[in-house]
N, C-alpha and C. Protein backbone atom coordinates (compact mmCIF):
# COMPACT_ATOMS: atom_id res chain seq x y z
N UNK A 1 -40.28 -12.28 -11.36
CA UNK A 1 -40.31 -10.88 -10.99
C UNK A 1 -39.15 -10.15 -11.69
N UNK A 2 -39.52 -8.65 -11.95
CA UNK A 2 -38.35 -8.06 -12.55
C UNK A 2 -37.40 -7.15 -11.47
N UNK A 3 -36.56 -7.33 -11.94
CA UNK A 3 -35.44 -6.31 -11.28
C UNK A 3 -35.57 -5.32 -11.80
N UNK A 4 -36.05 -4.21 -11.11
CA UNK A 4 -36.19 -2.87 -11.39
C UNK A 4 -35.89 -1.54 -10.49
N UNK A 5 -34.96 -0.81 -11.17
CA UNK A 5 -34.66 0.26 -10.18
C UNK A 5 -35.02 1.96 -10.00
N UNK A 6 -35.45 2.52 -9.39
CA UNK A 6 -36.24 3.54 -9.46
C UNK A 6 -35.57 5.02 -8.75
N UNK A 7 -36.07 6.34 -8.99
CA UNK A 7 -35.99 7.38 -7.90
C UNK A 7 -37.15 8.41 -8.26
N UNK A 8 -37.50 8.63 -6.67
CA UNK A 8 -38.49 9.89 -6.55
C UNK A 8 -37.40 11.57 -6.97
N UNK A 9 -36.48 11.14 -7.76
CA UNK A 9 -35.93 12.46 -8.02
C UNK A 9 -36.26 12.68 -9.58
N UNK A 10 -36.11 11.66 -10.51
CA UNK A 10 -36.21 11.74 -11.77
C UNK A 10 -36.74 10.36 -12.52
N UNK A 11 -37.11 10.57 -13.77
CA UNK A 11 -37.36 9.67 -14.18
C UNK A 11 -36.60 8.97 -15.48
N UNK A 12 -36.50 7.81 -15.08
CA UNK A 12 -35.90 6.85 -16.15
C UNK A 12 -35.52 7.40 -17.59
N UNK A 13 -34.66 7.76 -18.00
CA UNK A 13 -34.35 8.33 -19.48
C UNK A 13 -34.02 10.43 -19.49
N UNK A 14 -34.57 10.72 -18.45
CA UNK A 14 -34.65 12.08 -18.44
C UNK A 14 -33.87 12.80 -17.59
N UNK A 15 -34.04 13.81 -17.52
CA UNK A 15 -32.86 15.04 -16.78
C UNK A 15 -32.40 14.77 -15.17
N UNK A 16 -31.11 15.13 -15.12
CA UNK A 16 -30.92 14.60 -13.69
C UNK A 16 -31.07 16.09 -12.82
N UNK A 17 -31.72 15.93 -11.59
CA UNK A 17 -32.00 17.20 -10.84
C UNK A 17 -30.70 18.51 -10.29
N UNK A 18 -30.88 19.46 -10.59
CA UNK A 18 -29.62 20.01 -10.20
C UNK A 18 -28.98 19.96 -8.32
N UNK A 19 -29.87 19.23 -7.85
CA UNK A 19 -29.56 18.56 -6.29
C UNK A 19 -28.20 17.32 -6.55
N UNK A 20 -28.52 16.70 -7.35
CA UNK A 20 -27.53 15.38 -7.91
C UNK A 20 -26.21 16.22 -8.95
N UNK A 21 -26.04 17.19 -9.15
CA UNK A 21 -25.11 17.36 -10.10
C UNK A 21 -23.92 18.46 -9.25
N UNK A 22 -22.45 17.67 -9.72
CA UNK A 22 -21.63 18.27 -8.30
C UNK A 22 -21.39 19.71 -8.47
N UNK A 23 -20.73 20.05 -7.34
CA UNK A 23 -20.06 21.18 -6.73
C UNK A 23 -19.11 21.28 -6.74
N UNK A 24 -18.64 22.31 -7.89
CA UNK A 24 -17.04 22.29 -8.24
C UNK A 24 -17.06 21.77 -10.16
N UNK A 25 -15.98 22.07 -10.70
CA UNK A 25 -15.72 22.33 -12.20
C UNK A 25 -16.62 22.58 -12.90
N UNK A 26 -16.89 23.90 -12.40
CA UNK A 26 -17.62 25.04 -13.08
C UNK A 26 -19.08 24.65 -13.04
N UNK A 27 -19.22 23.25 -11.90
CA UNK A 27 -21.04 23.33 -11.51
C UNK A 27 -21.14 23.58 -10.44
N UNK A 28 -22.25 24.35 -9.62
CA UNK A 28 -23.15 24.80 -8.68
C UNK A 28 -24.17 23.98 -8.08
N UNK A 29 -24.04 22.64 -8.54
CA UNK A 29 -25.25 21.49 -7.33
C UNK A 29 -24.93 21.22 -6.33
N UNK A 30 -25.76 20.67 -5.80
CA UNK A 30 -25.74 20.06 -4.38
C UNK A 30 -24.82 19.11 -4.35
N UNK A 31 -24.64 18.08 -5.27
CA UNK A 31 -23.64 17.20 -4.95
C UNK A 31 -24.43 15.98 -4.38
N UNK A 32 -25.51 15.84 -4.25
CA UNK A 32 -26.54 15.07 -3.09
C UNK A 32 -26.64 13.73 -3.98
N UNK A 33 -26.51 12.66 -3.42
CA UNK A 33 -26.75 11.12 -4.27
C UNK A 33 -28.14 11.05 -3.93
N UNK A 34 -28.94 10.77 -5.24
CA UNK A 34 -30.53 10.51 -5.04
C UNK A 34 -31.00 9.38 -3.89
N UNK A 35 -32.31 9.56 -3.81
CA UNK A 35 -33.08 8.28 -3.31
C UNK A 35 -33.12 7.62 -4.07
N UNK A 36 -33.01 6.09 -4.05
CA UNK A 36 -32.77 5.16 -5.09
C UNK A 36 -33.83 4.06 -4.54
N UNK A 37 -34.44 3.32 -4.84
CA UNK A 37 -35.54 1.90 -4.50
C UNK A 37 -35.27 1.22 -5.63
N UNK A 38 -35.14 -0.20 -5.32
CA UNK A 38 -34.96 -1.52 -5.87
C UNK A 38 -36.00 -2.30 -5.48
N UNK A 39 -36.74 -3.36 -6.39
CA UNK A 39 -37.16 -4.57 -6.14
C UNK A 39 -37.02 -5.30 -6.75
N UNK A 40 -37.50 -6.96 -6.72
CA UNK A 40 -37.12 -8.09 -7.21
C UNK A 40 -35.84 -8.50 -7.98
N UNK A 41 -34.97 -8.27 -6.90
CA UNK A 41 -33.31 -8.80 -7.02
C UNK A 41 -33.98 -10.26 -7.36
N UNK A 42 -32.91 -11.07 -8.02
CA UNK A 42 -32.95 -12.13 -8.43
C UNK A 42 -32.77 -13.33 -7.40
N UNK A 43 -33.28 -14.68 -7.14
CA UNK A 43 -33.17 -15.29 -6.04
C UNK A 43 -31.77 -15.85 -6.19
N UNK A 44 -31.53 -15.35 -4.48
CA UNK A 44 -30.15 -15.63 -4.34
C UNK A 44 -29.05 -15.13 -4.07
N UNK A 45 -29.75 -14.12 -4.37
CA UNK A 45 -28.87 -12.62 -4.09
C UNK A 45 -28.52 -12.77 -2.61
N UNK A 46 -27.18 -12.59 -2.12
CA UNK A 46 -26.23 -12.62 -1.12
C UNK A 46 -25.99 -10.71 -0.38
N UNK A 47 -25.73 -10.01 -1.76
CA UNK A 47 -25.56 -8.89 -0.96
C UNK A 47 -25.89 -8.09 -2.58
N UNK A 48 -25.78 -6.84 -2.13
CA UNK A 48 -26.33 -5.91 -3.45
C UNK A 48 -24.65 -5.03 -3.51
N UNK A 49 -25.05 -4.15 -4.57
CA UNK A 49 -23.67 -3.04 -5.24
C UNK A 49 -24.21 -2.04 -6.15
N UNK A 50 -24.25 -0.84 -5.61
CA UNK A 50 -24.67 0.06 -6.31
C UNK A 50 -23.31 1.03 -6.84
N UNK A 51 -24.14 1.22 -8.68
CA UNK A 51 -22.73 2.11 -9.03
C UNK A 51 -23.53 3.40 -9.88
N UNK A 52 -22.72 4.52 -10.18
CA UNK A 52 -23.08 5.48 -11.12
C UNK A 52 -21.87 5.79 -11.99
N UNK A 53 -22.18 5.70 -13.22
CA UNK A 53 -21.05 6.04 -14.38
C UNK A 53 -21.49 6.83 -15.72
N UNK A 54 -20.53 7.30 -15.70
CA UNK A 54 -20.65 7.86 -17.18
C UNK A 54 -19.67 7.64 -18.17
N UNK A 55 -20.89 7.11 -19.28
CA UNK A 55 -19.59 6.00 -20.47
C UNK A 55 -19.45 7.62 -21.33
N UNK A 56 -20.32 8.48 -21.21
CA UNK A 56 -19.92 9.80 -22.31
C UNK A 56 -18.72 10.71 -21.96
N UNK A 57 -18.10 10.70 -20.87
CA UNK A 57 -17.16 11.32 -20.38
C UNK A 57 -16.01 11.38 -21.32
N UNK A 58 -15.22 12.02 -21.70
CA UNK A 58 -14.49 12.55 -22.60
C UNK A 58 -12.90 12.29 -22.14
N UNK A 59 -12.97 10.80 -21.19
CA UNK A 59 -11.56 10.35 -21.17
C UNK A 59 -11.16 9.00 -21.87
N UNK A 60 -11.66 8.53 -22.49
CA UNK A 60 -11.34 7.39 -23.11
C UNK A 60 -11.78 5.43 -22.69
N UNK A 61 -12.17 6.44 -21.19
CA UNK A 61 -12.80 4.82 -20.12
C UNK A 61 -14.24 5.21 -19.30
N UNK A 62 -14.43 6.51 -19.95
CA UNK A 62 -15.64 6.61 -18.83
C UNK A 62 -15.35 7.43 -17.82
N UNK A 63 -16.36 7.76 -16.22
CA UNK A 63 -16.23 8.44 -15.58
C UNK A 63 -17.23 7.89 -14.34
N UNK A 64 -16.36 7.02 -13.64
CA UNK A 64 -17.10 6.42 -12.27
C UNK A 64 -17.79 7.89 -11.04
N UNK A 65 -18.82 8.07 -10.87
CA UNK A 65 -19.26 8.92 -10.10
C UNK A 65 -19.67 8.25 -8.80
N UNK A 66 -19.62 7.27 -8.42
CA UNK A 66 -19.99 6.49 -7.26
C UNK A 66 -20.37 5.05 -6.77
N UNK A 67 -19.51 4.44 -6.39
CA UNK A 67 -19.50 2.83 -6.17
C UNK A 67 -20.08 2.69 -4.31
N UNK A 68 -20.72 1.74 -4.22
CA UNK A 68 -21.42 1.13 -3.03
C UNK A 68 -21.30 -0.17 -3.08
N UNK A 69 -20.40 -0.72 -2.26
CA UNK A 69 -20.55 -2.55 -2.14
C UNK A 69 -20.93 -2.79 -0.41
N UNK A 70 -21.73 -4.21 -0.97
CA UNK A 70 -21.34 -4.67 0.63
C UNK A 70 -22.56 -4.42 1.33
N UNK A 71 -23.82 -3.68 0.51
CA UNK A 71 -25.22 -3.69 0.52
C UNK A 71 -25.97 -4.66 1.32
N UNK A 72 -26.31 -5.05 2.33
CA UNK A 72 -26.62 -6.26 2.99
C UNK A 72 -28.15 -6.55 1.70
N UNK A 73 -28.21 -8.06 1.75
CA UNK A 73 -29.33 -8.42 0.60
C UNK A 73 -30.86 -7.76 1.05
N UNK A 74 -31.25 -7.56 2.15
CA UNK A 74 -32.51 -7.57 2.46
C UNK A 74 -32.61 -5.62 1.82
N UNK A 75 -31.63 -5.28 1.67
CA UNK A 75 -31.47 -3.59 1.41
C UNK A 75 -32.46 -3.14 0.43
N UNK A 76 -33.67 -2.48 0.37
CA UNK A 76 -34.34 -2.25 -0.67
C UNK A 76 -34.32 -0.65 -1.29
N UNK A 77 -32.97 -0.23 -0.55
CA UNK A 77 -33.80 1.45 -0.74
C UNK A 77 -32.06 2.15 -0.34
N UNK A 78 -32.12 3.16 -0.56
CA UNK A 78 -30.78 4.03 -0.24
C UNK A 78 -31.86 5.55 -0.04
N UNK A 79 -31.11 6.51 1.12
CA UNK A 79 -31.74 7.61 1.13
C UNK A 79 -31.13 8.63 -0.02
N UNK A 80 -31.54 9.91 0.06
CA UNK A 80 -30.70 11.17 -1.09
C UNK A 80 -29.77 11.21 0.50
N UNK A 81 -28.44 11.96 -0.02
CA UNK A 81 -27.26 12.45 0.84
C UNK A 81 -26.69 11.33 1.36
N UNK A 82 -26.30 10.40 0.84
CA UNK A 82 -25.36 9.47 1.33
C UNK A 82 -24.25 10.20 1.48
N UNK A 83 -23.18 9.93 3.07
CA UNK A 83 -22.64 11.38 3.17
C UNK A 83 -21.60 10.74 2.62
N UNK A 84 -19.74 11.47 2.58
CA UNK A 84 -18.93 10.87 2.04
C UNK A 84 -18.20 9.98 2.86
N UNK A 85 -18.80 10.10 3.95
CA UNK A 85 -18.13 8.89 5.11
C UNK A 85 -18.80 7.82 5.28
N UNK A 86 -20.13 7.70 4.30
CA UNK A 86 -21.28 6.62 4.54
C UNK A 86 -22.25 6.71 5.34
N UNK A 87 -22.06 7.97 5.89
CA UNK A 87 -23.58 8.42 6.55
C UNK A 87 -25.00 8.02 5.64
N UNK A 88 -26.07 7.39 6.37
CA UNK A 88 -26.80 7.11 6.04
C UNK A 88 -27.23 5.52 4.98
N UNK A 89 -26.00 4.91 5.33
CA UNK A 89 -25.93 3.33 4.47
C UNK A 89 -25.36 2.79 5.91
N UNK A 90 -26.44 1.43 5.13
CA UNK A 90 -26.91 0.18 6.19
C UNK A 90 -25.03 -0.49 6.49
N UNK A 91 -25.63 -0.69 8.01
CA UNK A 91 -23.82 -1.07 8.43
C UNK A 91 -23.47 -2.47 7.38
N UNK A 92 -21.75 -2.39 7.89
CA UNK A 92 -21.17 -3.41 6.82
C UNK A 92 -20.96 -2.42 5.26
N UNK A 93 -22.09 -1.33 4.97
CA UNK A 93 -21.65 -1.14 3.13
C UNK A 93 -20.80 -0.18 3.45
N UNK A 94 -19.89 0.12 2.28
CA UNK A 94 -18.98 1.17 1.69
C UNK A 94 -18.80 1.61 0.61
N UNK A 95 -18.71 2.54 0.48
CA UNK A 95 -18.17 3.44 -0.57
C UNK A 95 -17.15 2.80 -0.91
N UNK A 96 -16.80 3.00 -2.41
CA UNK A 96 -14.85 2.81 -2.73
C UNK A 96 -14.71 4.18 -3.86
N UNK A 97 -13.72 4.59 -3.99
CA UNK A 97 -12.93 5.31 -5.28
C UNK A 97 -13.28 5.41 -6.15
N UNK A 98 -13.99 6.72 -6.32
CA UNK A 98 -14.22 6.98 -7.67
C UNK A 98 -13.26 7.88 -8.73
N UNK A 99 -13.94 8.02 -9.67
CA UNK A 99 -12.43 8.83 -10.46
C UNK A 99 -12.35 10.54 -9.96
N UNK A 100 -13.06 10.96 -9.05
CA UNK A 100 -13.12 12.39 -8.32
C UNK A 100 -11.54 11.88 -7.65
N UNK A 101 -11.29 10.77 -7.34
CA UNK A 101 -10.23 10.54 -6.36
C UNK A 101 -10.15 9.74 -5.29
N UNK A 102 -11.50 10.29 -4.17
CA UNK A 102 -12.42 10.08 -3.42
C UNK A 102 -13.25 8.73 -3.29
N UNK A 103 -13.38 8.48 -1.80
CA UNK A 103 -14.92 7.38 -1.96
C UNK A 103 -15.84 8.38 -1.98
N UNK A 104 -17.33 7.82 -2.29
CA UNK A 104 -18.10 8.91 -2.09
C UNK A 104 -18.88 9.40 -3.22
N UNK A 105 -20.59 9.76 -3.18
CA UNK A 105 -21.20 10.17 -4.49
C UNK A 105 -20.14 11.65 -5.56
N UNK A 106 -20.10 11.56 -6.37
CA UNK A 106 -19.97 12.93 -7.17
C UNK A 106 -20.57 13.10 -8.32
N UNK A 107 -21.27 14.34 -8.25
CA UNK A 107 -22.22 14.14 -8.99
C UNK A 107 -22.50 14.75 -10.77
N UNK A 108 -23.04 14.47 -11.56
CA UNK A 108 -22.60 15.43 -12.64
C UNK A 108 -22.16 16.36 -13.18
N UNK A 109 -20.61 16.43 -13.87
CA UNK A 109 -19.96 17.80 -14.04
C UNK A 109 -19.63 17.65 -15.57
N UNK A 110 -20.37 17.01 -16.49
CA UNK A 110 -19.81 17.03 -17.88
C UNK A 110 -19.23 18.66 -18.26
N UNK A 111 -18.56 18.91 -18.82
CA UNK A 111 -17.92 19.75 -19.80
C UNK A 111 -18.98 20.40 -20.98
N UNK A 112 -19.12 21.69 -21.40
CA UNK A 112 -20.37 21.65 -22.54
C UNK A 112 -20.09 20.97 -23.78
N UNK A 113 -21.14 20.62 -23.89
CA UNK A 113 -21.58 19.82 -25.09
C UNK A 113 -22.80 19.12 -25.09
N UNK A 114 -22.82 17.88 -25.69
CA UNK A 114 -24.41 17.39 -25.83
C UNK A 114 -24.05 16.64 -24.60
N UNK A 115 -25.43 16.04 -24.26
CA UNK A 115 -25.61 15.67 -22.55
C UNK A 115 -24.98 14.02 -22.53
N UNK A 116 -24.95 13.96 -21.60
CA UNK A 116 -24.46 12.96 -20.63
C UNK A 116 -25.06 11.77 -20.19
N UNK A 117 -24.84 10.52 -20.39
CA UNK A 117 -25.75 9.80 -19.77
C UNK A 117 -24.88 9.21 -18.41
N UNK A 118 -26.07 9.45 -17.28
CA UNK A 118 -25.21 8.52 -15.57
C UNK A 118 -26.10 7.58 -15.63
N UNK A 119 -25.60 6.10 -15.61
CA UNK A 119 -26.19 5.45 -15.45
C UNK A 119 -26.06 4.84 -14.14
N UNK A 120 -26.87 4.97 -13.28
CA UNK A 120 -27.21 4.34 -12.08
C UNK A 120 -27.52 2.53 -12.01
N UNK A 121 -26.89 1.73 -11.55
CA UNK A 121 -27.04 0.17 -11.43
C UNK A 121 -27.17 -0.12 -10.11
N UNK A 122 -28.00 -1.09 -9.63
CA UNK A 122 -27.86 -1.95 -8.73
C UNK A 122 -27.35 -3.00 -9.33
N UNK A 123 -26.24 -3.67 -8.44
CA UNK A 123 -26.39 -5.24 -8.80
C UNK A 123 -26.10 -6.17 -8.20
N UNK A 124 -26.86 -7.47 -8.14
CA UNK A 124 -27.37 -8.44 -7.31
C UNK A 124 -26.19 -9.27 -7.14
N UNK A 125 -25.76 -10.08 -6.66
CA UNK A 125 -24.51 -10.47 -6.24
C UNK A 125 -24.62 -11.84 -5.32
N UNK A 126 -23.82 -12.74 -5.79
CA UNK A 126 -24.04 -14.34 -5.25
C UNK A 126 -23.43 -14.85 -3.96
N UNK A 127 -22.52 -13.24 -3.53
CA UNK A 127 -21.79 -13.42 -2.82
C UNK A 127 -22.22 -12.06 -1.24
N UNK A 128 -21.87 -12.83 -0.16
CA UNK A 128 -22.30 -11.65 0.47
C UNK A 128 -21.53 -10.43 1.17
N UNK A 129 -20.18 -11.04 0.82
CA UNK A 129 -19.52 -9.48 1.07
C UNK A 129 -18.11 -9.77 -0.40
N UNK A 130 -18.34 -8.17 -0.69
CA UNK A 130 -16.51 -8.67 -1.16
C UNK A 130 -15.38 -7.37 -0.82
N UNK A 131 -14.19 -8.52 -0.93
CA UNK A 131 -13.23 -7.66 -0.04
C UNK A 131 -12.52 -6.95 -0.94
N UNK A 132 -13.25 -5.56 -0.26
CA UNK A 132 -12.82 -4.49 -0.84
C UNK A 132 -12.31 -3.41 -0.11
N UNK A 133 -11.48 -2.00 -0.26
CA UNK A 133 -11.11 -1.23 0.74
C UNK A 133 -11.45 0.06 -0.32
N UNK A 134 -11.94 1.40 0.87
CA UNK A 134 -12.10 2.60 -0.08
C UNK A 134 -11.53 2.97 -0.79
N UNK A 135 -10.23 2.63 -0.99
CA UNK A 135 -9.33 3.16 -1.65
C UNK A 135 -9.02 2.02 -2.89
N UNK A 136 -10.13 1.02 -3.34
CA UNK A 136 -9.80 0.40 -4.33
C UNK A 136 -10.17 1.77 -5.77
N UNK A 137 -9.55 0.97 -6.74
CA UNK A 137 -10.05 1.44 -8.20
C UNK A 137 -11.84 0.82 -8.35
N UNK A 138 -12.26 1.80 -8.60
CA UNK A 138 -13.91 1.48 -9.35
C UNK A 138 -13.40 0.22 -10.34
N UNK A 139 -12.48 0.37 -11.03
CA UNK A 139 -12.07 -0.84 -12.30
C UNK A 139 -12.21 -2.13 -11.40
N UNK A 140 -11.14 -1.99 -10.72
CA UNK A 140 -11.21 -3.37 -9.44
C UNK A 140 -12.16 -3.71 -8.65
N UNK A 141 -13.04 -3.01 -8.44
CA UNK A 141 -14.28 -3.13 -7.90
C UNK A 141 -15.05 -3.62 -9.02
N UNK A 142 -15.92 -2.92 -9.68
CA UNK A 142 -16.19 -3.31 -10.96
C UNK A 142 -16.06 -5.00 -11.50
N UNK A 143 -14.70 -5.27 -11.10
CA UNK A 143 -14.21 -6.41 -12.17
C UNK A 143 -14.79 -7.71 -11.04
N UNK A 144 -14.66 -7.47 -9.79
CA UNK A 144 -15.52 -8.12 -8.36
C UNK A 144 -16.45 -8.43 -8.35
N UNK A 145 -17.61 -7.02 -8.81
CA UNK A 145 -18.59 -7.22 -9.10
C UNK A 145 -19.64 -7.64 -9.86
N UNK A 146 -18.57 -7.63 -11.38
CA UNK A 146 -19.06 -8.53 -12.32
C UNK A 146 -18.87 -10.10 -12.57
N UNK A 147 -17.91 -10.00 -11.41
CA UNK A 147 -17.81 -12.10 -11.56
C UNK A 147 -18.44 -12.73 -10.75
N UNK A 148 -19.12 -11.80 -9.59
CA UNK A 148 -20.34 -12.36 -8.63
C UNK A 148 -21.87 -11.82 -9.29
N UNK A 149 -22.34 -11.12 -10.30
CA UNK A 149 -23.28 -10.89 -10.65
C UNK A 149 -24.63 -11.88 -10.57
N UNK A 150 -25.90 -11.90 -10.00
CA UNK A 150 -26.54 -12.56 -10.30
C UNK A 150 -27.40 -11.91 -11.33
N UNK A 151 -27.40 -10.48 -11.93
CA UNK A 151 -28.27 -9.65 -12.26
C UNK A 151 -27.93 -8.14 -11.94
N UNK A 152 -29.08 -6.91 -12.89
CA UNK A 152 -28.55 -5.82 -12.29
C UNK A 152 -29.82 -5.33 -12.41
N UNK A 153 -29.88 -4.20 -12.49
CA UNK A 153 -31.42 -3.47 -13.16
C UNK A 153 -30.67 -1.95 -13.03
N UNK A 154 -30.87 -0.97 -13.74
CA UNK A 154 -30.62 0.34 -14.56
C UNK A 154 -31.59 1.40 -14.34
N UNK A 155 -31.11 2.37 -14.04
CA UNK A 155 -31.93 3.74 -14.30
C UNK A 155 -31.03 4.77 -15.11
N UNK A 156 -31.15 5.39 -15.96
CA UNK A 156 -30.15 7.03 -16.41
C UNK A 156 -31.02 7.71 -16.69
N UNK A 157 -29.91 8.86 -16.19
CA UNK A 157 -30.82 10.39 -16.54
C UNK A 157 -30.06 10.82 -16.56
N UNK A 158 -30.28 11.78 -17.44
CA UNK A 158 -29.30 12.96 -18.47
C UNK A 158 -29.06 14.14 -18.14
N UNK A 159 -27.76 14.71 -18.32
CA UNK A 159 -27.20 16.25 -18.10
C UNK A 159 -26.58 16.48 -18.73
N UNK A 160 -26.27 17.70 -18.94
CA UNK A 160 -25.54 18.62 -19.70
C UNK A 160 -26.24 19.30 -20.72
N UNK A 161 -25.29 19.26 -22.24
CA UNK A 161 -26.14 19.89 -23.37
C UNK A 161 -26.04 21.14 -23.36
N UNK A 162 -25.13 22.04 -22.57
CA UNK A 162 -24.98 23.60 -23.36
C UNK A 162 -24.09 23.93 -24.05
């Protein structure tokens, strides 16, 4: 089976909705983290980790827009408006630190120019919790999450471009 990750907001490769793109530096969205659906995590999977980044960001490392660990495994789905306190995620998960500062979605604010890619990941994980606190670095999280990886699966969609 494939690991594949999806949303009823946009589609794979294309524009991200102005509901998902934040509020504040000089954008007007909602700020709202999509509905997201996953299936066929890889066997074995312990717990899941959802992230959103942008490698086009114009600081030299990228631009973490939202980390989720701690996903219990059976998790197939996230709603839109995950709040910034974790409203609406299955008990046990959390948010950690993104580069807004914050735990918590934030959502597309590129700068003008050509567009942006957020790439949205799930990823499958051998382990079923890891110890993490909101106030870690996305890097440190990140670096957690890639040494428990069993797998990931990808969605992006694009903004900016004026």
């Amino acid at each position: 089976m494939t690991f594949i990750l999806t949303s009823p907001a946009f589609v794979n490769g294309e524009g991200l909705p102005e509901a998902q793109v934040f509020n504040g530096m000089g954008h007007t969205g909602k700020n709202l983290s999509p509905a997201l659906s996953w299936s066929g995590a890889p066997e074995g999977t312990k717990s899941l980790a959802m992230s959103l980044y942008d490698p086009d960001a114009p600081t030299g490392s990228g631009w973490w827009h939202w980390v989720v660990v701690n996903l219990p495994a059976g998790t197939d789905r996230l709603p839109e408006g995950i709040g910034p306190n974790g409203e609406g995620l299955p008990p046990g998960a959390i948010q950690t630190r993104t580069d807004f500062g914050t735990p918590g979605y934030g959502g597309a604010a590129p700068p003008p120019g050509a567009p942006h890619r957020y790439i949205f990941r799930i990823h499958a994980l051998s382990v079923s919790h890891l110890d993490v606190i909101p106030d870690m670095s996305s890097a440190m999280v990140g670096f957690m999450v890639n040494a428990h990886s069993l797998g990931t699966a990808t969605l992006v969609a694009l903004y900016g471009g004026n």
